[in-house]
Protein backbone atom coordinates (compact mmCIF):
# COMPACT_ATOMS: atom_id res chain seq x y z
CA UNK A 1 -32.79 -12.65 -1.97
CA UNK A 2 -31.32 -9.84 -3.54
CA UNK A 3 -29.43 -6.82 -2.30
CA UNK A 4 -29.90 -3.28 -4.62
CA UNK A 5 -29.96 -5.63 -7.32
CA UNK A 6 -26.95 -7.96 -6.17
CA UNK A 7 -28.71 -11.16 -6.34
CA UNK A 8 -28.21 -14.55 -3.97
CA UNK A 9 -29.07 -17.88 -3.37
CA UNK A 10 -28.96 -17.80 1.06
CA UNK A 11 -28.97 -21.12 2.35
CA UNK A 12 -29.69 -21.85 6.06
CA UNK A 13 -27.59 -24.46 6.79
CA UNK A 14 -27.49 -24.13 11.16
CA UNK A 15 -29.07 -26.86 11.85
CA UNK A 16 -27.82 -29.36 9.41
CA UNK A 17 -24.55 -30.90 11.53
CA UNK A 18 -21.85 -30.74 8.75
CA UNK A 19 -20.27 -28.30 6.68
CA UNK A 20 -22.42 -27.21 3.40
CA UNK A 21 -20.43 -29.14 0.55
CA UNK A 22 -21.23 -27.65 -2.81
CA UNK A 23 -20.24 -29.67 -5.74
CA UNK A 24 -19.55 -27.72 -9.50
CA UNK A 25 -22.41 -29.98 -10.56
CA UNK A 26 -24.93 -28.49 -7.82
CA UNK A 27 -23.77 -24.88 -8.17
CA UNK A 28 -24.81 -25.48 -11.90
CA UNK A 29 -27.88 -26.75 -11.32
CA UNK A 30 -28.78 -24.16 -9.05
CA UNK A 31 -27.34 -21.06 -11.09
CA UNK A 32 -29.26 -22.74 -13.71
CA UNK A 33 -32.86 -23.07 -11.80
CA UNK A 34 -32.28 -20.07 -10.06
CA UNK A 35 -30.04 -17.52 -11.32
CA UNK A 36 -28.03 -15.88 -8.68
CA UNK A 37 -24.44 -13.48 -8.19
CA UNK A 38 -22.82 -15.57 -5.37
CA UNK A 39 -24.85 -17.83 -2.95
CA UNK A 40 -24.62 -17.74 1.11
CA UNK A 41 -24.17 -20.11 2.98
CA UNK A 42 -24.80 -19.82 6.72
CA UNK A 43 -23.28 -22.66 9.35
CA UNK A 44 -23.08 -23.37 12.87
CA UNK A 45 -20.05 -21.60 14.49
CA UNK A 46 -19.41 -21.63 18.38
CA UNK A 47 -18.19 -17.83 18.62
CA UNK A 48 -20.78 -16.07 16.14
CA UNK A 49 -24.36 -16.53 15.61
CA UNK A 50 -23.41 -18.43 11.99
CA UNK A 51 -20.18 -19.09 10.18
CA UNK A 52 -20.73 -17.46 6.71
CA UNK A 53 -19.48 -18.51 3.57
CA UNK A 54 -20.12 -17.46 -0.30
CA UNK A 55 -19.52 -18.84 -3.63
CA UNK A 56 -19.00 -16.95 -6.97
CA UNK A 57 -21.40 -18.07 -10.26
CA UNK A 58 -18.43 -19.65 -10.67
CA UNK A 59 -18.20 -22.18 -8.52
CA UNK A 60 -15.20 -20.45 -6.80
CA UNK A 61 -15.78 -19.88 -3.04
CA UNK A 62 -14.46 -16.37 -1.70
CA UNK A 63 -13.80 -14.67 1.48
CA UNK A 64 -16.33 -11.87 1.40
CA UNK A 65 -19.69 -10.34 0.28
CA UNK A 66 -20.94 -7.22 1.48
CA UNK A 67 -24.52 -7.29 0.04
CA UNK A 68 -24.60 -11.01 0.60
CA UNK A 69 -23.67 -10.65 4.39
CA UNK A 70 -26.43 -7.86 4.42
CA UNK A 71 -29.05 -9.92 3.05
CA UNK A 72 -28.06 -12.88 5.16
CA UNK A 73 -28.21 -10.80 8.22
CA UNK A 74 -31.94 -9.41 7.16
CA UNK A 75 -32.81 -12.99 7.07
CA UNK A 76 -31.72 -13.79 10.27
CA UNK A 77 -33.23 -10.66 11.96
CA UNK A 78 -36.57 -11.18 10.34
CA UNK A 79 -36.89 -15.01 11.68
CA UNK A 80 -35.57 -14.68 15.32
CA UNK A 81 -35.71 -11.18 15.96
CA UNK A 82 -33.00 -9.41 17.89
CA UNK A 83 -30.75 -5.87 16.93
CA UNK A 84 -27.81 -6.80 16.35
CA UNK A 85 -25.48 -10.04 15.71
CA UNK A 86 -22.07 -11.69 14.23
CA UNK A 87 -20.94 -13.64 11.28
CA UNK A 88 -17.37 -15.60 11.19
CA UNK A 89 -15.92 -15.52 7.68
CA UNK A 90 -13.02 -16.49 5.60
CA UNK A 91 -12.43 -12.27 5.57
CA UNK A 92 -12.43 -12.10 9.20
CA UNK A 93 -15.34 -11.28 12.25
CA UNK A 94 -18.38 -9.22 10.73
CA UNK A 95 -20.53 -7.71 12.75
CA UNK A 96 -24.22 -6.54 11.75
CA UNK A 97 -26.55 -4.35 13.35
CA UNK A 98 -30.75 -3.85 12.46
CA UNK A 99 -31.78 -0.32 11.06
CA UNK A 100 -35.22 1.33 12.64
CA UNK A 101 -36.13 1.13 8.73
CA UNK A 102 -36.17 -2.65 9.12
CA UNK A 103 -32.97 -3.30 6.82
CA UNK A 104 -29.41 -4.16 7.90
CA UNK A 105 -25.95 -2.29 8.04
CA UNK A 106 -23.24 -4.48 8.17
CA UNK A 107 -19.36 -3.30 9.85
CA UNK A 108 -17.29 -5.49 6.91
CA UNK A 109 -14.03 -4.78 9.22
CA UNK A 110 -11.19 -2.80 8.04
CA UNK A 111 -10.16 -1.71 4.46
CA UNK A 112 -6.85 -3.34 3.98
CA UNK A 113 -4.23 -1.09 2.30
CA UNK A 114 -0.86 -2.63 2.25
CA UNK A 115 0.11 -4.10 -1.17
CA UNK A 116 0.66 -7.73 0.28
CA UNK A 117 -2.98 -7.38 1.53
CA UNK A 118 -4.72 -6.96 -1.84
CA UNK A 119 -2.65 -8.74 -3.04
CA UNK A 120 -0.83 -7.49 -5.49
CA UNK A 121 1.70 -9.42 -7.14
CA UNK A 122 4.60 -6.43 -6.55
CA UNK A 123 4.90 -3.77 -3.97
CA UNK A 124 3.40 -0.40 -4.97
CA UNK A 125 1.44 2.38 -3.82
CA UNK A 126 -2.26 1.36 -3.60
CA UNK A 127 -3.28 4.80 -3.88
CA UNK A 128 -2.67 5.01 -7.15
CA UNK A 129 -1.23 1.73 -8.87
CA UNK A 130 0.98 1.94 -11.33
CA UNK A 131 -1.20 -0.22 -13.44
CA UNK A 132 -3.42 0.71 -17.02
CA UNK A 133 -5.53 -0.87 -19.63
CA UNK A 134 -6.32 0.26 -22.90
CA UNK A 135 -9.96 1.15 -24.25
CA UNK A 136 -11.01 -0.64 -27.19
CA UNK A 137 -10.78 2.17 -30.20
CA UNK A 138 -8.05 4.60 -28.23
CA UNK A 139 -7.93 6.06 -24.56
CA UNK A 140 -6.72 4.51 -21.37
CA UNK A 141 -7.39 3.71 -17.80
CA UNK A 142 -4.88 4.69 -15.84
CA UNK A 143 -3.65 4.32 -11.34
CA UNK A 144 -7.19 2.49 -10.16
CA UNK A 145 -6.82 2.76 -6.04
CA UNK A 146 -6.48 -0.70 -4.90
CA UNK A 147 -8.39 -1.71 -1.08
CA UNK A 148 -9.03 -5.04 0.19
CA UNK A 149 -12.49 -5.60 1.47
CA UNK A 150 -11.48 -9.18 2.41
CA UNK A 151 -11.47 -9.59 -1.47
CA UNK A 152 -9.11 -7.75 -3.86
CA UNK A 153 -10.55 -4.61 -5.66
CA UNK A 154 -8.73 -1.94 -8.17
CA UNK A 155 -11.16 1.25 -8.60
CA UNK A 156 -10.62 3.26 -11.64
CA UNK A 157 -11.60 7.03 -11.41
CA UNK A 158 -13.51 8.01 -14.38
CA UNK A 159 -15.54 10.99 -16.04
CA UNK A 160 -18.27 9.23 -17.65
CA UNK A 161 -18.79 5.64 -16.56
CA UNK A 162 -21.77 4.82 -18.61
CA UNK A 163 -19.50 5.26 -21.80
CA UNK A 164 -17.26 2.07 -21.09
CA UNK A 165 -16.92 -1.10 -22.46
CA UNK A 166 -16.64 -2.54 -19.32
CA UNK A 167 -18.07 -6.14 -20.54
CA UNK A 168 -14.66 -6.22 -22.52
CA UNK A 169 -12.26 -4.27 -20.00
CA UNK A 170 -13.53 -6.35 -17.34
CA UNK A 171 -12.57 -9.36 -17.69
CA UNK A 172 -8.98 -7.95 -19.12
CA UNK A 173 -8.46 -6.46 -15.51
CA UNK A 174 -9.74 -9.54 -13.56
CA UNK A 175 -6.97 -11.45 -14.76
CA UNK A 176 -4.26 -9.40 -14.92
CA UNK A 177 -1.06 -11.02 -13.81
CA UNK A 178 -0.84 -8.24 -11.18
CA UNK A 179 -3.67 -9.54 -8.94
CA UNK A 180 -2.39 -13.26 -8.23
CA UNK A 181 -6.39 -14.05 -6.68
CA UNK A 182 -7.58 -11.82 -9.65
CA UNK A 183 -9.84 -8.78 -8.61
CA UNK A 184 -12.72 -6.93 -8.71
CA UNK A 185 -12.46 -3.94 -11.28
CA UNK A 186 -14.65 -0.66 -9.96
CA UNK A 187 -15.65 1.90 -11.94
CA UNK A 188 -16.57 4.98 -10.21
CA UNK A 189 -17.40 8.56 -10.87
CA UNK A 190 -17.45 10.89 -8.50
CA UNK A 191 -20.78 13.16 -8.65
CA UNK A 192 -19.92 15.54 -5.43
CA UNK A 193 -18.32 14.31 -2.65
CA UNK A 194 -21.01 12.62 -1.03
CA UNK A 195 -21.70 10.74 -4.04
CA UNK A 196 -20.30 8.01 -6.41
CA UNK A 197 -21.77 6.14 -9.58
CA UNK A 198 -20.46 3.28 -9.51
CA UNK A 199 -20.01 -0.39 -11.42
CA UNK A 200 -18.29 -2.81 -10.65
CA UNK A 201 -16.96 -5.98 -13.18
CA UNK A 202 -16.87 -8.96 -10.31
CA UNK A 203 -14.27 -11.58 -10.16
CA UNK A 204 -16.05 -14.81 -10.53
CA UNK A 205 -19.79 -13.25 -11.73
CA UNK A 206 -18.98 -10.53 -13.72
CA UNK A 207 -21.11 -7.30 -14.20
CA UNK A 208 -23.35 -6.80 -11.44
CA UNK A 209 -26.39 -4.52 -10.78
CA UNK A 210 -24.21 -4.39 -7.10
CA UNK A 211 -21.17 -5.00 -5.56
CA UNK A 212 -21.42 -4.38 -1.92
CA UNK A 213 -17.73 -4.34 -1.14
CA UNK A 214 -16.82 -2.38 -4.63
CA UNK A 215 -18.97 0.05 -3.13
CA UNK A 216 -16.72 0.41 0.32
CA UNK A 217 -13.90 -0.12 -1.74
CA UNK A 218 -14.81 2.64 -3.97
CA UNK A 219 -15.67 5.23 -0.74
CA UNK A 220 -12.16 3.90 0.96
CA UNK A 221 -10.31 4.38 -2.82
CA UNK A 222 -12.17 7.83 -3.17
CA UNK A 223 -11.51 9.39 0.02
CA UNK A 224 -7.71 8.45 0.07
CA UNK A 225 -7.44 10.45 -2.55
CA UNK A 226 -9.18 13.67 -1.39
CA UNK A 227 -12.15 13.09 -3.66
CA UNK A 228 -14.71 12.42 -1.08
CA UNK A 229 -15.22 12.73 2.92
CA UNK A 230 -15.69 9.52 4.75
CA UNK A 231 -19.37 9.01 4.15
CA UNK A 232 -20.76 8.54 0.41
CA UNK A 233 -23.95 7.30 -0.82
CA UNK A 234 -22.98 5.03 -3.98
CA UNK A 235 -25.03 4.71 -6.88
CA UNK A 236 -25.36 0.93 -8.56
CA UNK A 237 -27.26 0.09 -11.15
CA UNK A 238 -29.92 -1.93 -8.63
CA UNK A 239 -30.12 1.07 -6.12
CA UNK A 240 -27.81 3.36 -3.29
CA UNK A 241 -25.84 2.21 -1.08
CA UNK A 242 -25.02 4.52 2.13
CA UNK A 243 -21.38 3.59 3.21
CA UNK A 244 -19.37 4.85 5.95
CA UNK A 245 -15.35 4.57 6.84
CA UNK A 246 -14.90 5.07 10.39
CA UNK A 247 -11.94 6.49 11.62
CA UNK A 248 -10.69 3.24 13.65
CA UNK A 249 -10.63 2.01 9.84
CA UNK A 250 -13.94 -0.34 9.44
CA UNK A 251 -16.25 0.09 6.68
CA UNK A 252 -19.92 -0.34 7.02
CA UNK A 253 -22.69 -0.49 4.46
CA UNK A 254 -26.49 -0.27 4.40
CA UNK A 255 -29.39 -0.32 1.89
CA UNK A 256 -32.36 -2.11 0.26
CA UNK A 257 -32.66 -6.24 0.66
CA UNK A 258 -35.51 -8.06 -0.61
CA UNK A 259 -36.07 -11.27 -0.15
CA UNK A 260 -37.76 -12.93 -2.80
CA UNK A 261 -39.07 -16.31 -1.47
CA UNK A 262 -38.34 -19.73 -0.54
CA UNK A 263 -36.86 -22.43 -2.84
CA UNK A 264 -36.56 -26.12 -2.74
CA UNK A 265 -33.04 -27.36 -2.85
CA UNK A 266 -34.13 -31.71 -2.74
CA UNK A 267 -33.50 -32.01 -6.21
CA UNK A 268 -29.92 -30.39 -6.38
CA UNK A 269 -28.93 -32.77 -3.12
């Protein structure tokens, strides 16, 4: 499946009376076979319709995935119907609900604003961290917002974001020594303040046509700062993404999800 772009490996594993256990070896071979951002995997859970769980390309598993929740929740309306349901994760209860237009918005939960909720490796202001990195050939990037979307994200306000080098900033800012679980880095510029180009260098997978919860991080970062309302359609590279901060502090996000076809896992198991 993919979401604007964002794209997955879901599997549906309900039904299968264990936990999914994903070896580096299998992860490989799929990423190999089948090219994906972060793969889903969906489990029985006694208080939700399916425990939900994601790995990176890189074999790490993480608490959250906006797009991936998304398309998992698309997958699960199209087979058993239904308008609305809930997913248990590592980031907390998500709840999704199906759009007239077929697609899904999901309510990721809260943005998470306190330092030690990043995390950050110091106390700071996450409006503005006191945090930089220097552009190949001169310049700087200076006080990215920092949320927590149930995975750490710094957003960096910039003028022109299809004139970085973000393939060799990225990485740089992933692994900072500030961000203890590493991070997300966001790029966004602000068009008007009901829109946001955005990219986003993933921790784990790296440049992405999508980032689901960059792009509630970015709306959350954005409107903290006066930049933006509370409503913003963002602008990846793989399509928009409508998201909305509600005033009891959730963030939810909509948009496109395709899914691509069935695969046969046998020879990765």
């Amino acid at each position: 499946m993919n979401g604007a772009g964002n794209a997955f490996i879901v599997i549906d594993a309900r039904d299968a009376g264990a936990p999914l256990r994903l070896s580096e070896t299998v992860l490989q071979g799929l990423l190999g076979a089948h090219p994906f951002d972060q793969l889903i995997g969906l489990e029985r859970h006694d208080a939700a319709d399916a425990l939900l769980r994601v790995w990176n390309a890189d074999g790490g598993e993480v608490g959250a995935c906006g797009n991936g929740t998304r398309a998992a929740a698309a997958l699960l309306f199209d087979a058993e119907g239904g308008s609305g349901l809930t997913f248990a994760s590592a980031g907390g209860m998500l709840a999704a609900r199906r759009l007239t237009d077929g697609s899904a918005e999901v309510d990721l939960g809260p943005a998470r604003l306190e330092w030690h909720q990043i995390p950050l490796a110091r106390a700071m202001d996450t409006v503005r961290l006191d945090f930089g990195i220097d552009l190949p050939g001169g310049g700087r990037l200076d006080g990215p917002g920092a949320v927590s979307m149930g995975n750490p994200h710094a957003v960096f306000f910039v003028d022109d974001v299809e004139a970085l080098p973000i393939r060799e900033i990225g990485p740089k800012i992933e692994h900072d020594p500030l961000f203890p679980e590493r991070v997300n880095a966001g790029f966004a510029q602000v068009i008007d303040r009901e829109t946001i180009r955005l990219k986003v260098w993933e921790r784990g997978a790296g440049l992405t046509l999508a980032c689901g919860t960059g792009a509630c991080a970015a709306l959350v970062a954005a409107s903290r700062r006066g930049l933006t309302g509370r409503t913003a359609t963002i602008i990846a590279d793989g399509g928009h993404l409508p998201v909305r901060w509600d005033a009891d502090g959730h963030v939810h996000l909509s948009g496109p999800v395709e899914n691509e076809g069935a695969i046969s896992l046998e020879e990765f198991f």
